[in-house]
C-alpha atoms as a PDB file:
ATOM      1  CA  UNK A   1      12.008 -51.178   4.440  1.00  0.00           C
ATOM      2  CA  UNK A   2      10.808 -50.602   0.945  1.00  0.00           C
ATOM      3  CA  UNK A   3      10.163 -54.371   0.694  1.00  0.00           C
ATOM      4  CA  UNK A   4       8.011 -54.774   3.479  1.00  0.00           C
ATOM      5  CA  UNK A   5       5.862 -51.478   2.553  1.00  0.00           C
ATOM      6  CA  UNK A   6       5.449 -53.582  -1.223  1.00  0.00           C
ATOM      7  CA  UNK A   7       4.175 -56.230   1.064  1.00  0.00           C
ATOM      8  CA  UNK A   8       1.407 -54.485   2.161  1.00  0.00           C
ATOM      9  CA  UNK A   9      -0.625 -53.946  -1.440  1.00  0.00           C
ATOM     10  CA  UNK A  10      -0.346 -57.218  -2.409  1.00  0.00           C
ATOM     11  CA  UNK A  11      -3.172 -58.939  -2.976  1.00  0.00           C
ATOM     12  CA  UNK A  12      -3.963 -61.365  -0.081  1.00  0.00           C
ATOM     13  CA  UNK A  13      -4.476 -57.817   1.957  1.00  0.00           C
ATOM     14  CA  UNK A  14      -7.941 -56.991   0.563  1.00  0.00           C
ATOM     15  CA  UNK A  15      -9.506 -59.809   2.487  1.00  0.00           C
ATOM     16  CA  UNK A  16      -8.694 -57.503   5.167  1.00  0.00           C
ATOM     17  CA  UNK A  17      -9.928 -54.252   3.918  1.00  0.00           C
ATOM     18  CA  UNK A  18     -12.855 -52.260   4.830  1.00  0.00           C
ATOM     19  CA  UNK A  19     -14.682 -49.953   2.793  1.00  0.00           C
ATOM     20  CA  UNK A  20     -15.792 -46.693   4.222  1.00  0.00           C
ATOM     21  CA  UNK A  21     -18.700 -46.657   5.706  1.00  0.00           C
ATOM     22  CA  UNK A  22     -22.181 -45.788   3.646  1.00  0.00           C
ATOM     23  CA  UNK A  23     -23.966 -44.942   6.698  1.00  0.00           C
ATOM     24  CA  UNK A  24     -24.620 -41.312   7.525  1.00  0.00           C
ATOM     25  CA  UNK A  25     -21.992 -39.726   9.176  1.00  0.00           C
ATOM     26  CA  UNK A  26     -22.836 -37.918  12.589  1.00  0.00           C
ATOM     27  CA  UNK A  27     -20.399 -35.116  10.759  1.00  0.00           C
ATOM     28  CA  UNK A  28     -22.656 -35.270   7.704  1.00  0.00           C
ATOM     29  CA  UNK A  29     -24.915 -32.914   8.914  1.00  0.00           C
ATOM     30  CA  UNK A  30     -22.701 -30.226  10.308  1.00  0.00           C
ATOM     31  CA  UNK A  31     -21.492 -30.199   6.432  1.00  0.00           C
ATOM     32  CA  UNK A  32     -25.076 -29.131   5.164  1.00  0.00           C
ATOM     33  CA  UNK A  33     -25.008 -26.635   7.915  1.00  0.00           C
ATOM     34  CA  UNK A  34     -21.802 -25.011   6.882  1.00  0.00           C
ATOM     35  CA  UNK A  35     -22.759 -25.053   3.545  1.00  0.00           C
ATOM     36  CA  UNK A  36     -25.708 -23.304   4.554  1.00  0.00           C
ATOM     37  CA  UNK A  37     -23.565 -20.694   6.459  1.00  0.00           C
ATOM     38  CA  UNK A  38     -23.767 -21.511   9.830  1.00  0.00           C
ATOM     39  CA  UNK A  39     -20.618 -20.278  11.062  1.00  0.00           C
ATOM     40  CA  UNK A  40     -20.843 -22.547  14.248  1.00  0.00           C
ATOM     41  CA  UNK A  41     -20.841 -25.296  12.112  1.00  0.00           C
ATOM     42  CA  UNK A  42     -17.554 -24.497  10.456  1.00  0.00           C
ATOM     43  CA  UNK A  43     -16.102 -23.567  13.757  1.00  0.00           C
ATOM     44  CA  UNK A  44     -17.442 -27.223  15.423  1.00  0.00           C
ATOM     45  CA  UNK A  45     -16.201 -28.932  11.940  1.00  0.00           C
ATOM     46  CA  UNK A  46     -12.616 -27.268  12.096  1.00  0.00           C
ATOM     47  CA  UNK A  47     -12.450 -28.183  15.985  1.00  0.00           C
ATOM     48  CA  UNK A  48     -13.418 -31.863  15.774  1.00  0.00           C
ATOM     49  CA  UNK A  49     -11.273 -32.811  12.135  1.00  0.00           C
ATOM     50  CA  UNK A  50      -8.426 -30.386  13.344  1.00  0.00           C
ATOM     51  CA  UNK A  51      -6.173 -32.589  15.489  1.00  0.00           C
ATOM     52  CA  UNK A  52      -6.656 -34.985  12.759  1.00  0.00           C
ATOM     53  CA  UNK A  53      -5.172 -32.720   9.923  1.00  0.00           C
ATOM     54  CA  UNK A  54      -2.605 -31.469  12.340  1.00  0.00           C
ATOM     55  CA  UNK A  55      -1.150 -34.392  12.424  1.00  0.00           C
ATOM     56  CA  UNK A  56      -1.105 -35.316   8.943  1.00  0.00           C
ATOM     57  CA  UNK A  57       0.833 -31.781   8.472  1.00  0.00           C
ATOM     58  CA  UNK A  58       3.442 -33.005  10.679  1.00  0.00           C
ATOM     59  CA  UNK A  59       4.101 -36.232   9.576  1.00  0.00           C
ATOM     60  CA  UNK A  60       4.891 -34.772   6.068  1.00  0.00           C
ATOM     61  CA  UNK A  61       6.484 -31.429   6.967  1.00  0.00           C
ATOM     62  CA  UNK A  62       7.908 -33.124  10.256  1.00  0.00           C
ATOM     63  CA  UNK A  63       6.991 -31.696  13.603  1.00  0.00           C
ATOM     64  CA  UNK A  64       9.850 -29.066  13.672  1.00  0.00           C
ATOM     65  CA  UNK A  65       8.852 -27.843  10.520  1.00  0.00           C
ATOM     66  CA  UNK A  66       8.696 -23.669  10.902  1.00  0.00           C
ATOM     67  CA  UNK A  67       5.897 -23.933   7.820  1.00  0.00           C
ATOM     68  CA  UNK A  68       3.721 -26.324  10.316  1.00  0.00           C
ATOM     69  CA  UNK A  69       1.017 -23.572  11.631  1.00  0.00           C
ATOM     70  CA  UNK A  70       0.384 -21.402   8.289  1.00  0.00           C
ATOM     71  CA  UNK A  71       0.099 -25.040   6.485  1.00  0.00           C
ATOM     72  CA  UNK A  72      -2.914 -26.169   8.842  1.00  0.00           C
ATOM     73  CA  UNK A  73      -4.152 -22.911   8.569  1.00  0.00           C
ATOM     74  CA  UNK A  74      -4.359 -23.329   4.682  1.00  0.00           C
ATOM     75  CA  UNK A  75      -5.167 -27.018   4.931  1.00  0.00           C
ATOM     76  CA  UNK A  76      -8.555 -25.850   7.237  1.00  0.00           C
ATOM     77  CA  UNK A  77      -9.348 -23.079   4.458  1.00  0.00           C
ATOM     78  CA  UNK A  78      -9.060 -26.035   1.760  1.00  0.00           C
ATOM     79  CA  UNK A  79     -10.881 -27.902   4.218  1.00  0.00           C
ATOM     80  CA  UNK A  80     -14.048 -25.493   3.952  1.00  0.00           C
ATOM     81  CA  UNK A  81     -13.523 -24.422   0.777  1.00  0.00           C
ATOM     82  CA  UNK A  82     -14.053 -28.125  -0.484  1.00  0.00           C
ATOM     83  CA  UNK A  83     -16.765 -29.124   1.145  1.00  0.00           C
ATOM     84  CA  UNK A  84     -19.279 -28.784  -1.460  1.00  0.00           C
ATOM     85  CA  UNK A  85     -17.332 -31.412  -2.794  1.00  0.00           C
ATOM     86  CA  UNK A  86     -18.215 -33.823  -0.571  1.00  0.00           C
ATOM     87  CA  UNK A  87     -20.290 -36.895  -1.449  1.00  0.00           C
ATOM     88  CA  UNK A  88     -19.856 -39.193   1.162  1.00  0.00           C
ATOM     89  CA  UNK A  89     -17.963 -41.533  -0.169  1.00  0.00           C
ATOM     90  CA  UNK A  90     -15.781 -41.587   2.851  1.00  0.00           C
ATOM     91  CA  UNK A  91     -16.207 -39.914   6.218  1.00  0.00           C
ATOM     92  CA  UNK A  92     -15.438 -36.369   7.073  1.00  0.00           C
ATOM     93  CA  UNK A  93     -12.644 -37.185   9.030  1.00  0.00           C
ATOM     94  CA  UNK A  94     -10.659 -39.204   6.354  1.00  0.00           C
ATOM     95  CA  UNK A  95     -12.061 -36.672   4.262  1.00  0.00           C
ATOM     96  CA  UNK A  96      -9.893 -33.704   5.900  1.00  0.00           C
ATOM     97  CA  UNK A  97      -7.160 -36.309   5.958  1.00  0.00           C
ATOM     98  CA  UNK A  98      -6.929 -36.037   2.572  1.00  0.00           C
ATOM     99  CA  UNK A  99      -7.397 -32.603   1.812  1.00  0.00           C
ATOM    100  CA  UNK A 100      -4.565 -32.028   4.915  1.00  0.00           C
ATOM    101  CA  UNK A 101      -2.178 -34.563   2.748  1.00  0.00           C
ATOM    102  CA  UNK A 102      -2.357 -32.630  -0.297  1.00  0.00           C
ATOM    103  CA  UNK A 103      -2.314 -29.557   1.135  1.00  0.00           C
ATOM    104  CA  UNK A 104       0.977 -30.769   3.125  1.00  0.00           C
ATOM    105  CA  UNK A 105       2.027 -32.747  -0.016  1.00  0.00           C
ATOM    106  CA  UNK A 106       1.992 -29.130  -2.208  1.00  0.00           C
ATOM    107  CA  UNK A 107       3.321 -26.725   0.411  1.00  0.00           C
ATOM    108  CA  UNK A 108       6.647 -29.389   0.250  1.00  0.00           C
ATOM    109  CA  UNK A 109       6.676 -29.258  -3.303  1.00  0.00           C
ATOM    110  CA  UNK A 110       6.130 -25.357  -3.179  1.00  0.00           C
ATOM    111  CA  UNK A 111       9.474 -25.116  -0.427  1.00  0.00           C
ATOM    112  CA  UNK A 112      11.534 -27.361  -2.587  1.00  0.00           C
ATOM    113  CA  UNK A 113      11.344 -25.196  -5.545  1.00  0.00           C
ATOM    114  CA  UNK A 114      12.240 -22.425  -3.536  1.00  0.00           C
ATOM    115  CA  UNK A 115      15.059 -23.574  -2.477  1.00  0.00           C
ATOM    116  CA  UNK A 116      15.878 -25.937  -5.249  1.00  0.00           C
ATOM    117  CA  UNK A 117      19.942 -25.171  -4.898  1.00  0.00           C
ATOM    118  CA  UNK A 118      19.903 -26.983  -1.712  1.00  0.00           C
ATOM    119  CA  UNK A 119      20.873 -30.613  -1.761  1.00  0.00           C
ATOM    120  CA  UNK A 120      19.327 -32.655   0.510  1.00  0.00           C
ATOM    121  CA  UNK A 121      22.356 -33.801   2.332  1.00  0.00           C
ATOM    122  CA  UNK A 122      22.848 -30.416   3.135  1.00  0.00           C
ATOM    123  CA  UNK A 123      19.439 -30.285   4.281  1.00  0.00           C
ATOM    124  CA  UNK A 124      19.950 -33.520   6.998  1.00  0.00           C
ATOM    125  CA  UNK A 125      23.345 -32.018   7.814  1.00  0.00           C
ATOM    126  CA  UNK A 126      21.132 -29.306   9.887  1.00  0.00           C
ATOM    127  CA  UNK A 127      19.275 -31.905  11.630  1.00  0.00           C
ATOM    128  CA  UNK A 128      22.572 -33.869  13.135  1.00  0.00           C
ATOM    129  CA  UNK A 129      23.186 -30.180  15.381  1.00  0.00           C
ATOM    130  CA  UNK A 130      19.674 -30.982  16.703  1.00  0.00           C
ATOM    131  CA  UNK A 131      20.053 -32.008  20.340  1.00  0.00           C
ATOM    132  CA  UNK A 132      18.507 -35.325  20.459  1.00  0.00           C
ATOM    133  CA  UNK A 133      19.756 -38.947  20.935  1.00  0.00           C
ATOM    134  CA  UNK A 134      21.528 -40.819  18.387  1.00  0.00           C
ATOM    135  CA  UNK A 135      18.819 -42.906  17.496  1.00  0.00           C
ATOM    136  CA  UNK A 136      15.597 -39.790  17.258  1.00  0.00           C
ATOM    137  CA  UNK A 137      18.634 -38.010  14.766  1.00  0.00           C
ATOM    138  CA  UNK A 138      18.262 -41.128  12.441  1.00  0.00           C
ATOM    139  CA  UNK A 139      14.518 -41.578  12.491  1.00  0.00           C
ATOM    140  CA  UNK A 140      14.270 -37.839  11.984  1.00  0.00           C
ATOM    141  CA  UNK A 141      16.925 -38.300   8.763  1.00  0.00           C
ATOM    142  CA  UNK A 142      15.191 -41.304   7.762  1.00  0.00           C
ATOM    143  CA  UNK A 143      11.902 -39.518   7.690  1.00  0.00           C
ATOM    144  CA  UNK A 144      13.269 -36.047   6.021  1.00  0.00           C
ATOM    145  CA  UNK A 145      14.958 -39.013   3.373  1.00  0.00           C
ATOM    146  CA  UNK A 146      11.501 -40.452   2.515  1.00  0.00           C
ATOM    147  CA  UNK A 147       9.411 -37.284   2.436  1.00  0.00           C
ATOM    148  CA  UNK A 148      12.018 -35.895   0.026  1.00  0.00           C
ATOM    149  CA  UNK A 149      11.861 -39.145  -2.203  1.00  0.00           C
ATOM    150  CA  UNK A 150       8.177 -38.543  -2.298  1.00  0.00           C
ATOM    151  CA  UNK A 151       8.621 -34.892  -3.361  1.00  0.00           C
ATOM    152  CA  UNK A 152       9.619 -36.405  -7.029  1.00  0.00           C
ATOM    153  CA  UNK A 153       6.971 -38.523  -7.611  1.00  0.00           C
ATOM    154  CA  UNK A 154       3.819 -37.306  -9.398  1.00  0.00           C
ATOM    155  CA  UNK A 155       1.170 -36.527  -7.064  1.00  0.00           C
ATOM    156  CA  UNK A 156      -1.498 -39.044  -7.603  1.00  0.00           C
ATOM    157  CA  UNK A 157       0.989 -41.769  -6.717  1.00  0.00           C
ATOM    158  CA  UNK A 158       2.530 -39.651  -3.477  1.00  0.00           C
ATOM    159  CA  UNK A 159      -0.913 -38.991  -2.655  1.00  0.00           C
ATOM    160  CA  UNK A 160      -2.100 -42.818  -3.088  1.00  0.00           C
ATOM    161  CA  UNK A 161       1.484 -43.675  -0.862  1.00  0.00           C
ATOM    162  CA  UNK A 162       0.554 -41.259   1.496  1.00  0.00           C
ATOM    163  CA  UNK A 163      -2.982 -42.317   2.379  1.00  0.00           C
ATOM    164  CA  UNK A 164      -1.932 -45.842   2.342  1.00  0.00           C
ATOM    165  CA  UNK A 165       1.362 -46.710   3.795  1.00  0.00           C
ATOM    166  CA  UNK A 166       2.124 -43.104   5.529  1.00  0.00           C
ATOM    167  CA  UNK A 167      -1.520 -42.977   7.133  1.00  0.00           C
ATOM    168  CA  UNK A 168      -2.534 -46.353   7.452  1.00  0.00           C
ATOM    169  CA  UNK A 169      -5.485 -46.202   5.330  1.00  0.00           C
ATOM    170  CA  UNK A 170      -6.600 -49.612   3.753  1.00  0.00           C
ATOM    171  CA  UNK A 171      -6.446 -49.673  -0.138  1.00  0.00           C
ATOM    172  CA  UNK A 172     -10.263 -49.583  -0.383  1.00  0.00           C
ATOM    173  CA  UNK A 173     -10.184 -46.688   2.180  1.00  0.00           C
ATOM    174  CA  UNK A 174      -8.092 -44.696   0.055  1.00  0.00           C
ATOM    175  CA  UNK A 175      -9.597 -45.684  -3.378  1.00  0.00           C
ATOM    176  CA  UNK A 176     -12.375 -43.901  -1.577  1.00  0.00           C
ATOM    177  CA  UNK A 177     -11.053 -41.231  -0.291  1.00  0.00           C
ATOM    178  CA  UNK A 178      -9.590 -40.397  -3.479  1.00  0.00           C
ATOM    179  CA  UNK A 179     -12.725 -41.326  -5.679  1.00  0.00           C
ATOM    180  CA  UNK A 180     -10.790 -43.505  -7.662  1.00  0.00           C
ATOM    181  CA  UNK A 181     -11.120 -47.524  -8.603  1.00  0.00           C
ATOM    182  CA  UNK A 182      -9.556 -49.682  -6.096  1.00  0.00           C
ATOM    183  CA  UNK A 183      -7.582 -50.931  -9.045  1.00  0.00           C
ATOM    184  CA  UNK A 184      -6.001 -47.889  -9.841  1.00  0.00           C
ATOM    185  CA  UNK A 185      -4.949 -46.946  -6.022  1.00  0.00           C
ATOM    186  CA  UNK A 186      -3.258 -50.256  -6.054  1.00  0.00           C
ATOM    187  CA  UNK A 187      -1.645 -49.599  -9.160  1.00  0.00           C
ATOM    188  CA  UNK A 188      -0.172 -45.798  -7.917  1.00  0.00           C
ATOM    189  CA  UNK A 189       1.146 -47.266  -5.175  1.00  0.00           C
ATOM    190  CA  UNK A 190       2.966 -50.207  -6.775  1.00  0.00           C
ATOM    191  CA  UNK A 191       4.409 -47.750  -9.117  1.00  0.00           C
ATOM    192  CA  UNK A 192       5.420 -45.244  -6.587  1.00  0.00           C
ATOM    193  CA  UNK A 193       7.067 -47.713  -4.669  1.00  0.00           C
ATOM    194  CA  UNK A 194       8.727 -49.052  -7.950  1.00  0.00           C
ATOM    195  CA  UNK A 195      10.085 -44.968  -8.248  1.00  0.00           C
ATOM    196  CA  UNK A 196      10.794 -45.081  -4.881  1.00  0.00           C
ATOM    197  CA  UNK A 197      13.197 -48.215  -5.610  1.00  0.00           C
ATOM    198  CA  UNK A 198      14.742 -46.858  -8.566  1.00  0.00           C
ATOM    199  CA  UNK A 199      15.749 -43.800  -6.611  1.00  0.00           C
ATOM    200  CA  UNK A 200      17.243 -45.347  -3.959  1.00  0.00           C
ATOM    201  CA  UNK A 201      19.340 -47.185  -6.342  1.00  0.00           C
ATOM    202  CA  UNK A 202      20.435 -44.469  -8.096  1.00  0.00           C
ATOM    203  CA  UNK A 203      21.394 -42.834  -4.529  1.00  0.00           C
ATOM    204  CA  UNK A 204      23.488 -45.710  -2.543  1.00  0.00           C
ATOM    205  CA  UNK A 205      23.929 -43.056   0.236  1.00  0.00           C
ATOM    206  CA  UNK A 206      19.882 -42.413   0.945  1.00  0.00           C
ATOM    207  CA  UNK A 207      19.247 -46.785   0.005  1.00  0.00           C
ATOM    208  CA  UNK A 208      21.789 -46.947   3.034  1.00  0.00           C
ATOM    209  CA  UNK A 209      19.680 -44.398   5.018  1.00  0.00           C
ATOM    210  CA  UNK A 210      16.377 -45.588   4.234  1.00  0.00           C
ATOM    211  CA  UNK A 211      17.218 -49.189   5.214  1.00  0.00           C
ATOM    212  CA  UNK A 212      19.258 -51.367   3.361  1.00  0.00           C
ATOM    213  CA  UNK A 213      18.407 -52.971  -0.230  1.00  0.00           C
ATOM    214  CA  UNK A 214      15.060 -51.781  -1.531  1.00  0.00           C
END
C-alpha cells in the first residue's frame, strides 16, 4: 500500500499536475464581503465550503467519530477566523480543505494526548464489536491504523500527506494550498512516507494491517 502511495510523488506525475487556478474565484468576493461584515456572506461561505470540510473531518476522525460535529464547528470558526489570510493562491474551497485538515489533524493530536495510556490495539479492539461485515471492520481498522501512524509525524509532513494522498490534491495543488515551494511539498511527503515505513517496520502487527511490506 505504502509503495504504491510513494508512487504517486515521483516525478513523472507533475506532467500531470495542475496549478490552482489564478483566475478570480466566484467565492472571492463573498470573502471581501465577510471581511467587511456582512453576516450573509459568512453564512453563504460556511453553507457552500461546508460539505466540503465535513468531509475532510470524517475522513481523519472517521465517520463514527463522537468528536465529528464540535470539530466542524471549530474547523468553520478557523474557517472565518482565517480569512484575512487569504491571498488567492488557491480557491476557497481547497482553501477550507485545508484549514478543515488541520483543524481535524490537531483535534486527533489533542484526543491522543488525552488518552495517551491507551494503546491502539486496544483502540481497534472496540471497532471489531461494531456490527458490520467482515470486510467494512478491516477498512475501518485499516483506516483508524493509518490515521494513528499519521498522529506521530510532525505536522507539516501529515499535513503535506494529507492534502496529497488522503485528499487527492496534486503536488502543485497542495504546494499551493500550503504556500510552500512545490519542492518542499514533495519533499514532506517523501519523508512522511519514509516515517510511515519505518513505523510499520518497527510494528509487524500494523505492516500486516496496513497491507503487507511497506
Amino acid at each position: 500500500m505504502l509503495r504504491l502511495l510513494h508512487d504517486s510523488v515521483q516525478p513523472g506525475r507533475s506532467a500531470d499536475e495542475r496549478t490552482c487556478p489564478p483566475a478570480a474565484d466566484p467565492l472571492g468576493q463573498l470573502i471581501e464581503r465577510a471581511l467587511a461584515g456582512e453576516r450573509s456572506a459568512e453564512r453563504t461561505l460556511l453553507i457552500t465550503v461546508g460539505p466540503g470540510m465535513l468531509g475532510v473531518v470524517r475522513r481523519v476522525l472517521g465517520a463514527r467519530s463522537a468528536d465529528l460535529d464540535d470539530v466542524c464547528q471549530e474547523a468553520s470558526l478557523s474557517f472565518l477566523a482565517a480569512l484575512p489570510s487569504f491571498r488567492g493562491e488557491c480557491t476557497v474551497v481547497q482553501f477550507a480543505s485545508r484549514i478543515a485538515l488541520l483543524t481535524a489533524l490537531g483535534a486527533r493530536r489533542r484526543s491522543r494526548r488525552r488518552m495517551s495510556h491507551e494503546t491502539l490495539d486496544e483502540g481497534e479492539a472496540a471497532i471489531d464489536l461494531a456490527p458490520t461485515p467482515a470486510e467494512r471492520v478491516e477498512a475501518m481498522r485499516r483506516r483508524a491504523a493509518v490515521r494513528a501512524l499519521l498522529d506521530e509525524l510532525p505536522m507539516p509532513r501529515a499535513e503535506a500527506l494529507g492534502l496529497h494522498l488522503a485528499l487527492g490534491y496534486t503536488v502543485s495543488e497542495t504546494a499551493s494550498m500550503m504556500g510552500t515551494p512545490v519542492d518542499t511539498v514533495r519533499s514532506r511527503v517523501r519523508r512522511g512516507l519514509t516515517d510511515l515505513r519505518d513505523r510499520l517496520l518497527r510494528r509487524p502487527k500494523l505492516r500486516d494491517l496496513v497491507g503487507g511490506k511497506p
